[in-house]
C-alpha atoms as a PDB file:
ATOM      1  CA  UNK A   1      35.669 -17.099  25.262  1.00  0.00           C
ATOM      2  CA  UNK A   2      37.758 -14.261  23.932  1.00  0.00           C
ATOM      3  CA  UNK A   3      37.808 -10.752  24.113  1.00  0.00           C
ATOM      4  CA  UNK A   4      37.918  -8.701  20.673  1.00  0.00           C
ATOM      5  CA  UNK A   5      36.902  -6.211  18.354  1.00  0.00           C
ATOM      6  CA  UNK A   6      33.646  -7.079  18.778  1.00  0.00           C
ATOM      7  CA  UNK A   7      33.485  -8.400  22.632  1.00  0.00           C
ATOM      8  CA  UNK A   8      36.734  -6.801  24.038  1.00  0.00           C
ATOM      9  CA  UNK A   9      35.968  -7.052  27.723  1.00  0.00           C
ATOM     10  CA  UNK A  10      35.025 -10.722  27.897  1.00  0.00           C
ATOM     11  CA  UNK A  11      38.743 -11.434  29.731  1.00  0.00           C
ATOM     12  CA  UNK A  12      41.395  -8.961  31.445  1.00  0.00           C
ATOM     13  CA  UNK A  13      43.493 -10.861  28.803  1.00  0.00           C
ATOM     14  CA  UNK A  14      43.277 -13.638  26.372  1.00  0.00           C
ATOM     15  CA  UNK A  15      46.935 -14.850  27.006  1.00  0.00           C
ATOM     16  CA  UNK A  16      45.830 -17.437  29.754  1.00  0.00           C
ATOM     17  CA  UNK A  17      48.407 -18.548  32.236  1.00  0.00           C
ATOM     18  CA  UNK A  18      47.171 -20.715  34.380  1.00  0.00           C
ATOM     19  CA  UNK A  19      43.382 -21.713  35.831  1.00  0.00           C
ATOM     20  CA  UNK A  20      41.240 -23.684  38.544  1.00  0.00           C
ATOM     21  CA  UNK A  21      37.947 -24.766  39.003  1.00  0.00           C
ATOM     22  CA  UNK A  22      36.547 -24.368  42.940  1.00  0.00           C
ATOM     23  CA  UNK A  23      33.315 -26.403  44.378  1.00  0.00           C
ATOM     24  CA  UNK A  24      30.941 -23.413  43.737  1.00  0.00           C
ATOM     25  CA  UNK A  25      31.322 -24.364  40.013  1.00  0.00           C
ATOM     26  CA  UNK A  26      33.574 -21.375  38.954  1.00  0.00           C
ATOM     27  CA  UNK A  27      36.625 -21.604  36.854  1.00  0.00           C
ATOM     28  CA  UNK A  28      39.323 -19.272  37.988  1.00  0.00           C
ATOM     29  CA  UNK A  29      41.561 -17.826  35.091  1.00  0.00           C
ATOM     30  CA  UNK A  30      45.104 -16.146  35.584  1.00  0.00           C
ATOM     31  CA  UNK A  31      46.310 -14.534  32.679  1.00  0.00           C
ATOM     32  CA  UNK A  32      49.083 -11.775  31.603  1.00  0.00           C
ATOM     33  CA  UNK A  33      47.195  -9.092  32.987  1.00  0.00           C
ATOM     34  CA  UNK A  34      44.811 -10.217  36.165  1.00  0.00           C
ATOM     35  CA  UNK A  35      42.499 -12.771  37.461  1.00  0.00           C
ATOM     36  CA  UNK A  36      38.759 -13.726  35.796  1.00  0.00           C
ATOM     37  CA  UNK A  37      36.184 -15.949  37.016  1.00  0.00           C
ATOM     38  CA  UNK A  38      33.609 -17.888  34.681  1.00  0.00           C
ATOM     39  CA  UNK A  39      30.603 -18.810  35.905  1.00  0.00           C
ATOM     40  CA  UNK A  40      29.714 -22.558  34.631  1.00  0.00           C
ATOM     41  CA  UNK A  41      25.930 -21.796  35.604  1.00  0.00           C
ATOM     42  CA  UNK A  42      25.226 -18.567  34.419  1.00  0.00           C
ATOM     43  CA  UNK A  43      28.018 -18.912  31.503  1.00  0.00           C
ATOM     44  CA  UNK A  44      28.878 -14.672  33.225  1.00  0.00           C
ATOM     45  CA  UNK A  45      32.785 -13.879  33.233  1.00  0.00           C
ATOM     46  CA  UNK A  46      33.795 -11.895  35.882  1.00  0.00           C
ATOM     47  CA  UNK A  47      36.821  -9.220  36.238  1.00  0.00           C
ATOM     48  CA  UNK A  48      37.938  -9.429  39.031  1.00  0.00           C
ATOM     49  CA  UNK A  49      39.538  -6.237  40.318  1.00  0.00           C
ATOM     50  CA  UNK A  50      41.510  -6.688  43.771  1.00  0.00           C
ATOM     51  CA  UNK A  51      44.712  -4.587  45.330  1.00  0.00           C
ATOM     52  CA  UNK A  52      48.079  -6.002  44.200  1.00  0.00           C
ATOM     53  CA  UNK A  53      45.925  -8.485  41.262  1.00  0.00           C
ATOM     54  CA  UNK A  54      44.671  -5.516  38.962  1.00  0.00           C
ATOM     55  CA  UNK A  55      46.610  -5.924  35.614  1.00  0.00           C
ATOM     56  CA  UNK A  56      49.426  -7.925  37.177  1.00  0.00           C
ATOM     57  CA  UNK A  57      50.252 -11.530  35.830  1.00  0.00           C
ATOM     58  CA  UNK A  58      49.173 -14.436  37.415  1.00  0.00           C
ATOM     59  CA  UNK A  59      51.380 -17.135  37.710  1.00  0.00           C
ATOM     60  CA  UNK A  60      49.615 -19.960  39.544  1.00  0.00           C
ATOM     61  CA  UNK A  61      46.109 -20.894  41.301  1.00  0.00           C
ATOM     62  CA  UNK A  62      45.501 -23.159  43.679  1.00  0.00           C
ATOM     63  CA  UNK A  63      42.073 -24.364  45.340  1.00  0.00           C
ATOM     64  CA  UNK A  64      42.498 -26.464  48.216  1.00  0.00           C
ATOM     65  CA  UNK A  65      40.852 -29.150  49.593  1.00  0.00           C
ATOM     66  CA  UNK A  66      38.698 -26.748  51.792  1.00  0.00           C
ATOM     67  CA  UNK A  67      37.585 -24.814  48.865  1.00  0.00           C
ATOM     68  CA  UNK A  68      39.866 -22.064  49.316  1.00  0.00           C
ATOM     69  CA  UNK A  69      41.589 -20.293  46.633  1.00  0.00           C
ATOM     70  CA  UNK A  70      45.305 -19.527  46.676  1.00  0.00           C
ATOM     71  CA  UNK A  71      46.928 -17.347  43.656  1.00  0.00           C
ATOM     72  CA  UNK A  72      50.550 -16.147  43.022  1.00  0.00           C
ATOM     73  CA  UNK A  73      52.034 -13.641  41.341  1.00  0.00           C
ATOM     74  CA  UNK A  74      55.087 -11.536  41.184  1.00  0.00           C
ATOM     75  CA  UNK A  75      53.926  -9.484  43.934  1.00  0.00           C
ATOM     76  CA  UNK A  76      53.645 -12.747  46.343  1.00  0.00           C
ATOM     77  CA  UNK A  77      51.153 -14.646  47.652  1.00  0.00           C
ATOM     78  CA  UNK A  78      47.590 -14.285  47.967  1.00  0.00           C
ATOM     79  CA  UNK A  79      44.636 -15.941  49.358  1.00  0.00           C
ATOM     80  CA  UNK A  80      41.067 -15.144  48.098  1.00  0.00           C
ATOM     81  CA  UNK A  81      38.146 -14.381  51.031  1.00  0.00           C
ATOM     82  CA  UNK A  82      34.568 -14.978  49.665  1.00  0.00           C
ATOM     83  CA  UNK A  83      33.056 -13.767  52.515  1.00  0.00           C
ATOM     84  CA  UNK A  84      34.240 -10.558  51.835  1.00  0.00           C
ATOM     85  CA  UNK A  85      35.006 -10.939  48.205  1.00  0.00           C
ATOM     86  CA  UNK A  86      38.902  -9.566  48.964  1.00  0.00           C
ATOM     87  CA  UNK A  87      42.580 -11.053  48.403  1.00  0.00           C
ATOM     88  CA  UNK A  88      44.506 -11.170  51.283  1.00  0.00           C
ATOM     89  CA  UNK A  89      48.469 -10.708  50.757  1.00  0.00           C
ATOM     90  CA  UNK A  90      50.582 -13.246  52.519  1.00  0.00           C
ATOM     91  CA  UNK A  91      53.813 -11.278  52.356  1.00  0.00           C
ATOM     92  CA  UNK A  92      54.961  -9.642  55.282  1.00  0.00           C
ATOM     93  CA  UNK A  93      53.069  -9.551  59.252  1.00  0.00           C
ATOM     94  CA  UNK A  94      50.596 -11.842  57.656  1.00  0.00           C
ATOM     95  CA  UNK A  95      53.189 -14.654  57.382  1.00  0.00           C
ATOM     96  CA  UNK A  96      55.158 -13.579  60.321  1.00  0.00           C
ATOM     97  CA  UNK A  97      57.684 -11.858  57.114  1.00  0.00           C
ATOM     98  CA  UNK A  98      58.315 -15.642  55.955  1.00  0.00           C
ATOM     99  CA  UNK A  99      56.955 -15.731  52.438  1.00  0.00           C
ATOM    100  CA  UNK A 100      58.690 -13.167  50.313  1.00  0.00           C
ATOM    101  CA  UNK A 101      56.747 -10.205  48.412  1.00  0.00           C
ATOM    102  CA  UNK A 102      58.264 -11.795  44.994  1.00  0.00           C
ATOM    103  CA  UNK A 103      57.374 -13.743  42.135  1.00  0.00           C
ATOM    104  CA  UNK A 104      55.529 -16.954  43.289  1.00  0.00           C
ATOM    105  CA  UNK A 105      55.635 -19.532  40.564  1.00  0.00           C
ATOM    106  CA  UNK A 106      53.641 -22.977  41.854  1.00  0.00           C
ATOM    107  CA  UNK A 107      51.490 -23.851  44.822  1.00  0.00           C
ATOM    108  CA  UNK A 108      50.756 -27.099  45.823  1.00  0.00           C
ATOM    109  CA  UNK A 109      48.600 -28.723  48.907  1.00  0.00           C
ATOM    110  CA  UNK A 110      49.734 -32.157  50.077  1.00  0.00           C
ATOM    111  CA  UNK A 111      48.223 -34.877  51.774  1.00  0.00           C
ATOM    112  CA  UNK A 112      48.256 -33.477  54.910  1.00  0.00           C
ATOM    113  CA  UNK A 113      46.621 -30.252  53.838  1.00  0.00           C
ATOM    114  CA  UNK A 114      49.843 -28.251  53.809  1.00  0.00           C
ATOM    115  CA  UNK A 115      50.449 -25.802  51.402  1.00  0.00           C
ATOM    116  CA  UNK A 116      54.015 -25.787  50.047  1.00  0.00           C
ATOM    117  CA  UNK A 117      55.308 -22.283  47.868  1.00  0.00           C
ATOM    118  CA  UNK A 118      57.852 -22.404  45.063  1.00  0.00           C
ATOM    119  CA  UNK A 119      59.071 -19.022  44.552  1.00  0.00           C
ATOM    120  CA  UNK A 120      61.484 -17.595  41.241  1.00  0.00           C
ATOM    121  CA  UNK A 121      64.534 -16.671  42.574  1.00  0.00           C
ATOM    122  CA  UNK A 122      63.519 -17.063  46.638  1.00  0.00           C
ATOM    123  CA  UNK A 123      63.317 -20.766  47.456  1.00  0.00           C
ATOM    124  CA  UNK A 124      60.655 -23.288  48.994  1.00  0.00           C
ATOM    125  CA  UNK A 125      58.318 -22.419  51.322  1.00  0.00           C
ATOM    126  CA  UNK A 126      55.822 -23.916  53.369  1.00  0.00           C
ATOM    127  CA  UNK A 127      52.338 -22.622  55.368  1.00  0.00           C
ATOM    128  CA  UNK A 128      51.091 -24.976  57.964  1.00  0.00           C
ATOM    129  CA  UNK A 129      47.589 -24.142  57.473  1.00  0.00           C
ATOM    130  CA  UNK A 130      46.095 -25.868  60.455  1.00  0.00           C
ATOM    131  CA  UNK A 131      48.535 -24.728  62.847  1.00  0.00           C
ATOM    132  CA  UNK A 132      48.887 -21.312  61.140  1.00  0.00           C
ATOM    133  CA  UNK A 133      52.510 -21.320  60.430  1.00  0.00           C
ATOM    134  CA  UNK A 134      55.602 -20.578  58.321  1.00  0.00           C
ATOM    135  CA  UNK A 135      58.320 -22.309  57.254  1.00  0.00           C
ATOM    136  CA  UNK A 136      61.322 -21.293  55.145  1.00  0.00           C
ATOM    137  CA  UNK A 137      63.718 -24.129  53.414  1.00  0.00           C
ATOM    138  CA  UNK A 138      67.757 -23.668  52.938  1.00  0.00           C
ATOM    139  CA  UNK A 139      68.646 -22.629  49.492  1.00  0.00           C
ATOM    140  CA  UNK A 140      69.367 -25.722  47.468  1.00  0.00           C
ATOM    141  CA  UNK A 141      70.383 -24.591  44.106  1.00  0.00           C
ATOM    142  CA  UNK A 142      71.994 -22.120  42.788  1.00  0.00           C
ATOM    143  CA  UNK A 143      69.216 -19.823  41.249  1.00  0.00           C
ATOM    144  CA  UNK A 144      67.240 -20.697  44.301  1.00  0.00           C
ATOM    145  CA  UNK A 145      64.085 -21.423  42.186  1.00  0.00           C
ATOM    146  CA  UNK A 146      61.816 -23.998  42.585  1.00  0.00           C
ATOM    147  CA  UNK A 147      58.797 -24.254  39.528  1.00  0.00           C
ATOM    148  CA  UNK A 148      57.021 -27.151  39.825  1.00  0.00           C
ATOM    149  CA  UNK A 149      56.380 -29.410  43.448  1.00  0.00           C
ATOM    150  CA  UNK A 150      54.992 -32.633  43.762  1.00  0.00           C
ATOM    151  CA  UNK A 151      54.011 -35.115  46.347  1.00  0.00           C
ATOM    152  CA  UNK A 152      54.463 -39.129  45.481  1.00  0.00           C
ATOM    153  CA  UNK A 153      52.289 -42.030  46.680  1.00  0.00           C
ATOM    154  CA  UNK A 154      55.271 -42.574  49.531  1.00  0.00           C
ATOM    155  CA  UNK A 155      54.449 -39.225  50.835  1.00  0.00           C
ATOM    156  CA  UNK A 156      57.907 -38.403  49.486  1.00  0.00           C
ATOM    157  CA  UNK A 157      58.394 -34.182  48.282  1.00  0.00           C
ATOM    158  CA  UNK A 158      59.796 -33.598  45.074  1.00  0.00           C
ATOM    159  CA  UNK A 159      60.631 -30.615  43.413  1.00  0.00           C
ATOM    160  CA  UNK A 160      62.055 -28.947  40.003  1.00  0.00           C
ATOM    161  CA  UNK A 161      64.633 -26.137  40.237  1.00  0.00           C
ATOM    162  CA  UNK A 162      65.123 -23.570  36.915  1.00  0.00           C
ATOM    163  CA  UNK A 163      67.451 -25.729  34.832  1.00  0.00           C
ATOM    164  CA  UNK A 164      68.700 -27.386  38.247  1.00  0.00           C
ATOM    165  CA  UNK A 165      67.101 -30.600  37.770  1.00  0.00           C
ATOM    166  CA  UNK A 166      64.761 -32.980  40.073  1.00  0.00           C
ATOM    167  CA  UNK A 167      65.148 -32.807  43.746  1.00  0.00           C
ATOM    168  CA  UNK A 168      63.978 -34.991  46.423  1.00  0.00           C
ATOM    169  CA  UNK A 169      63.550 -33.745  50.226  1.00  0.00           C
ATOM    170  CA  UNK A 170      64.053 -35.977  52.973  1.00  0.00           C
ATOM    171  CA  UNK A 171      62.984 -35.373  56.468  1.00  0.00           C
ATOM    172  CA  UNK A 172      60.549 -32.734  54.675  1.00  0.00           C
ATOM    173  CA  UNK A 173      58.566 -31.522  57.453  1.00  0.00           C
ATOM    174  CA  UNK A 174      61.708 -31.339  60.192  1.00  0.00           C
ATOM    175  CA  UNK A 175      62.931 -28.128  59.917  1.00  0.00           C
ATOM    176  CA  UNK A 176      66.526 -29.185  62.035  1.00  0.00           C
ATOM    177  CA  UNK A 177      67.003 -32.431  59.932  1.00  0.00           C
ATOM    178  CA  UNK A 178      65.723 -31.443  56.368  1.00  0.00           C
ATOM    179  CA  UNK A 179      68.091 -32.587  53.658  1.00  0.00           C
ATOM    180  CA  UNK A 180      67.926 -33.119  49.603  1.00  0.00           C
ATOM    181  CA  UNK A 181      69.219 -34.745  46.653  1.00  0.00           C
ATOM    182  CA  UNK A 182      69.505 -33.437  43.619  1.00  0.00           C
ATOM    183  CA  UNK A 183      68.818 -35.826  40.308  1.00  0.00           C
ATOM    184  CA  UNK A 184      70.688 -34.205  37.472  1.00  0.00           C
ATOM    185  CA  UNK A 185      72.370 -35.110  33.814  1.00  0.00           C
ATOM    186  CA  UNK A 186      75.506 -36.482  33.679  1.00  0.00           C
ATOM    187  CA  UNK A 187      77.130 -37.171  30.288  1.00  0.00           C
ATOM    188  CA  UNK A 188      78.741 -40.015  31.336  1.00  0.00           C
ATOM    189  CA  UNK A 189      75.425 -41.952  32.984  1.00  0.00           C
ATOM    190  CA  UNK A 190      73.016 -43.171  30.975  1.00  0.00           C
ATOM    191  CA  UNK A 191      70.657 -43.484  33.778  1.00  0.00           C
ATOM    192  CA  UNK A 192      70.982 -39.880  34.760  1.00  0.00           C
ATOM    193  CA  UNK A 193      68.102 -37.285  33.574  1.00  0.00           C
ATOM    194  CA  UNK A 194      68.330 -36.721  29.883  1.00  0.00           C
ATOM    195  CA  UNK A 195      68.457 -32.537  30.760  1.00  0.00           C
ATOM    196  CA  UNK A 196      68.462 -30.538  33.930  1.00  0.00           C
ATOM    197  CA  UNK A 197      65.498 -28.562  32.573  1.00  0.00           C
ATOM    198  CA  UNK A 198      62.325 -30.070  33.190  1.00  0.00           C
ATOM    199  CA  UNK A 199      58.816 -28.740  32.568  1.00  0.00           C
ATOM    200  CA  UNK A 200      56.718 -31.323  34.791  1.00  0.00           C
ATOM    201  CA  UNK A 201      56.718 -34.060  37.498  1.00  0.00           C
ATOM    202  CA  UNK A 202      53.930 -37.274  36.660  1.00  0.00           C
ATOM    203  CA  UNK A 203      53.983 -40.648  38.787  1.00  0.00           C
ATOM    204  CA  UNK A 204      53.335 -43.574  37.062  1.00  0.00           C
ATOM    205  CA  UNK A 205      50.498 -45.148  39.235  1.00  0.00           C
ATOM    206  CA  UNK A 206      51.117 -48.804  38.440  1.00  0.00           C
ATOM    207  CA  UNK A 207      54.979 -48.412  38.937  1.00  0.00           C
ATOM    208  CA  UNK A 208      55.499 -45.426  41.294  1.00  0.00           C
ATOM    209  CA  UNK A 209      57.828 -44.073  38.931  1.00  0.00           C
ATOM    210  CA  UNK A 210      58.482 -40.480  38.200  1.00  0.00           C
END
């Protein structure tokens, strides 16, 4: 699918960024310049057209285990109502002014249904969804980005700062005894990481390697 001279409102944009499927057998598509929904049953692409989403980029979607969808952009965070077919905005009273109105790179819901928020330039965040709360986590690198968040088969939170390698949180969900390391190239280890820009975080299910 692909809008052009001939079809040129099939998409918002054919530069796609990122997508998601939900259990209502729609694929969600982010691209450079809003969100679309496709159909797989009627094979109809949808527009979508929402405050703060029109002709923005969209940087990352999430649909969580509940079915509910979760997008980010450089406005903040946003979570999609299909009861009343609107995007809520999770920047300011709505997260008790926790999750910053900024560029919100990767989403990610872990095994205990949390939903943990890698921003550009702001830091890690986390929503307690059951419990309906915010958390904010100390700046641990010095661009303050985190792109990419992952959860291991030890329950263990990883995550990859902008050209600030791999980091590993400990005490992850304790907000007064939270701590990190940061895994980074060294030109004098071998063993190190071979660059401190990484694109992705995989574990290896037989090992439990990363």
């Amino acid at each position: 699918f692909k809008s052009d001279l001939h079809a040129p409102s099939i998409l918002t944009n054919n530069n796609i960024i990122c997508l998601t499927d939900d259990a209502d057998r729609n694929i969600w598509l982010g691209t450079l310049e809003g969100l679309n929904v496709y159909n797989k049953e009627t094979g109809v692409i949808r527009k979508c057209s929402y405050p703060g989403i029109d002709n923005n980029q969209i940087l990352c979607l999430l649909v969580t285990r509940d079915n509910t969808l979760w997008l980010g952009n450089r406005f903040g965070l946003f979570r999609y109502n299909r009861d009343t077919d609107t995007m809520i905005p999770y920047s300011g009273s709505t997260s008790n002014h926790i999750i910053p109105g900024s560029a919100i790179t990767y989403l990610y819901e872990d095994s205990d249904g949390d939903l943990w928020i890698g921003t550009r330039s702001e830091g890690l965040y986390r929503h307690d969804i059951k419990n309906n709360r915010f958390y904010s986590y100390p700046v641990m690198n010095s661009r303050n980005s985190v792109h990419i968040i992952f959860e291991d088969s030890r329950k263990q939170i990883w995550f990859i700062g902008w050209d600030e390698g791999l980091f590993l949180l400990k005490n992850p969900k304790d907000m007064e005894r939270v701590s990190w390391i940061n895994y980074r190239h060294h030109t004098d280890d071998e063993y190190s990481l071979q660059d401190n820009m990484a694109y992705d975080l995989y574990e290896d299910i037989h090992t439990q390697s990363l």
